[in-house]
C-alpha atoms as a PDB file:
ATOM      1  CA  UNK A   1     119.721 107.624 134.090  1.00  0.00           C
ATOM      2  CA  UNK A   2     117.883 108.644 137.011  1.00  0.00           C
ATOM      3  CA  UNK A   3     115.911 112.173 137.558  1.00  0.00           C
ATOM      4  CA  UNK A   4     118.237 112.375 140.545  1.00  0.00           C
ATOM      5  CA  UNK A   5     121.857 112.189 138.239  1.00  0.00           C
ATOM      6  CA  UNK A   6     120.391 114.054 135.368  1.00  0.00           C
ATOM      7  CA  UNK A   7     119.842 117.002 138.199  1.00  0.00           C
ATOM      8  CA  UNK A   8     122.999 116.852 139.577  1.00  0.00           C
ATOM      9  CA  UNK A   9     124.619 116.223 136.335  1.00  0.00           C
ATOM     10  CA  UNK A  10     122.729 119.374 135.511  1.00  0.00           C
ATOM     11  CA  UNK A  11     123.873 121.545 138.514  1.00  0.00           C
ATOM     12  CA  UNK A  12     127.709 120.603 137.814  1.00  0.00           C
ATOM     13  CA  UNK A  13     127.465 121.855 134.483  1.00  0.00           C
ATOM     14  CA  UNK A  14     128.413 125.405 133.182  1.00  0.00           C
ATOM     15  CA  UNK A  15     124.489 126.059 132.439  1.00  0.00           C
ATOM     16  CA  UNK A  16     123.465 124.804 135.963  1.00  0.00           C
ATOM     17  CA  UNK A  17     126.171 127.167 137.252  1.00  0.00           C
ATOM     18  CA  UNK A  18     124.832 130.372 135.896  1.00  0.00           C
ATOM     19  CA  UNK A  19     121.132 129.009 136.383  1.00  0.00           C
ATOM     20  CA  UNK A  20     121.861 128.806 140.072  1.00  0.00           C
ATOM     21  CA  UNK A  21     123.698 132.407 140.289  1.00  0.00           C
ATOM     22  CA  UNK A  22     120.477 133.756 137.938  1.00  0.00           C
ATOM     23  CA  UNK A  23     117.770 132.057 140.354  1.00  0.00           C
ATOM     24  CA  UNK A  24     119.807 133.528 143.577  1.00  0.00           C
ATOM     25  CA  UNK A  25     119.956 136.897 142.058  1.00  0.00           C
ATOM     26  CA  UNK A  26     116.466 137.165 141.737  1.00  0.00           C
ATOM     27  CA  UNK A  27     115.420 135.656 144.830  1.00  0.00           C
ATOM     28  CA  UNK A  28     117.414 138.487 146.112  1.00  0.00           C
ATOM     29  CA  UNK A  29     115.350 141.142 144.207  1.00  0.00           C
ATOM     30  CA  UNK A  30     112.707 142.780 146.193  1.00  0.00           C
ATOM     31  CA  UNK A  31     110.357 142.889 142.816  1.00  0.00           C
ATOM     32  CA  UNK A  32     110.706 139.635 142.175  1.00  0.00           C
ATOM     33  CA  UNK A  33     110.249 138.102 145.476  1.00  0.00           C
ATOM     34  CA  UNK A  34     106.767 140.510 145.458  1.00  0.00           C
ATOM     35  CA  UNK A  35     105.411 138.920 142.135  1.00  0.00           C
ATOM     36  CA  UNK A  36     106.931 134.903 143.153  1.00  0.00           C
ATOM     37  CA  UNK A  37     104.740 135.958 146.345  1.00  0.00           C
ATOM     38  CA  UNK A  38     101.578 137.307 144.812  1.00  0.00           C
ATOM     39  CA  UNK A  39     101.587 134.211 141.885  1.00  0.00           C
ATOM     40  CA  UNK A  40     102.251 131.955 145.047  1.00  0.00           C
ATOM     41  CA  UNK A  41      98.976 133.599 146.804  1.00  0.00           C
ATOM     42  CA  UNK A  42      97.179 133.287 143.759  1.00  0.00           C
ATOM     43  CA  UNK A  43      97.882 129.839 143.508  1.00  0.00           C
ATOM     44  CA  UNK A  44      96.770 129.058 146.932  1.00  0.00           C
ATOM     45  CA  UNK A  45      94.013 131.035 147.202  1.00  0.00           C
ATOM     46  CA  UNK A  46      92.618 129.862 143.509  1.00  0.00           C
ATOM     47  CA  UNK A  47      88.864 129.042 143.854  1.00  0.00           C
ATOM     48  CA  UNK A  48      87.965 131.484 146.153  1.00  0.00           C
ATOM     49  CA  UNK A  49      87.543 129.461 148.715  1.00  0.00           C
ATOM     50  CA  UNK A  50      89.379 129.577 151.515  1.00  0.00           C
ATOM     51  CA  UNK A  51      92.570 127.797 150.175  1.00  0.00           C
ATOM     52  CA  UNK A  52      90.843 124.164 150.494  1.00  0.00           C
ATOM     53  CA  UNK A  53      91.338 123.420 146.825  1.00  0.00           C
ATOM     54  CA  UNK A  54      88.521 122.099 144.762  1.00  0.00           C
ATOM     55  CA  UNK A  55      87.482 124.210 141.827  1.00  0.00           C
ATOM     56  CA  UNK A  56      85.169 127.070 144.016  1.00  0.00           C
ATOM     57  CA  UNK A  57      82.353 126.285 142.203  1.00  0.00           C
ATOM     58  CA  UNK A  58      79.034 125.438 144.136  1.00  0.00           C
ATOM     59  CA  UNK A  59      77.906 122.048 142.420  1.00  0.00           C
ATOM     60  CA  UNK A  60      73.861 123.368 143.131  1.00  0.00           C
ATOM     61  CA  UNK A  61      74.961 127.078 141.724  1.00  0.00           C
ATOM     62  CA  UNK A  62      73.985 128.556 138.559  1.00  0.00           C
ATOM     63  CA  UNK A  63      77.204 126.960 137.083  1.00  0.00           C
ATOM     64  CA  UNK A  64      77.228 123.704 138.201  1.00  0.00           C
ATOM     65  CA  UNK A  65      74.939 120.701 137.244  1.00  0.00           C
ATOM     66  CA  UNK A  66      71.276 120.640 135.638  1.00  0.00           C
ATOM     67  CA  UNK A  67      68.860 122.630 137.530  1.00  0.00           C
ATOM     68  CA  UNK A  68      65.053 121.221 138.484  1.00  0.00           C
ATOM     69  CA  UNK A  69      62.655 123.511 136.454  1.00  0.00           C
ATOM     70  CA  UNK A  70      61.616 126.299 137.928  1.00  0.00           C
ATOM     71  CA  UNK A  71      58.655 126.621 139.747  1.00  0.00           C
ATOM     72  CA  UNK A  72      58.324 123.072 140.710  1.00  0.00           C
END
């Protein structure tokens, strides 16, 4: 069976029914639209860089890749 008939197999059943009713009630909430929109923030702004994805680290920084010794 498909991804696409399991979901709407899903969605016509008594459980997709109240899922539905439960996700629209909350979307509704003002508190829970805050936190969906701070975890989506967080999500796009993870790195610290801008939003441009990558993991934020600087590959020449202290955390990232061997170092030449110092004083040379």
């Amino acid at each position: 069976m498909s991804l696409m008939k399991s979901a709407l197999r899903f969605a016509k059943s008594a459980a997709g029914r109240r899922a539905f009713y439960e996700a629209k009630r909350l979307a509704q909430d003002p508190r829970t639209r805050q936190q969906a929109k701070e975890a989506f923030d967080k999500i796009r702004n993870k790195g610290g860089n801008g939003g441009r994805g990558g993991s934020g680290g600087d590959a020449g920084g202290p955390s990232g890749g061997p170092q030449p010794p110092a004083g040379r």
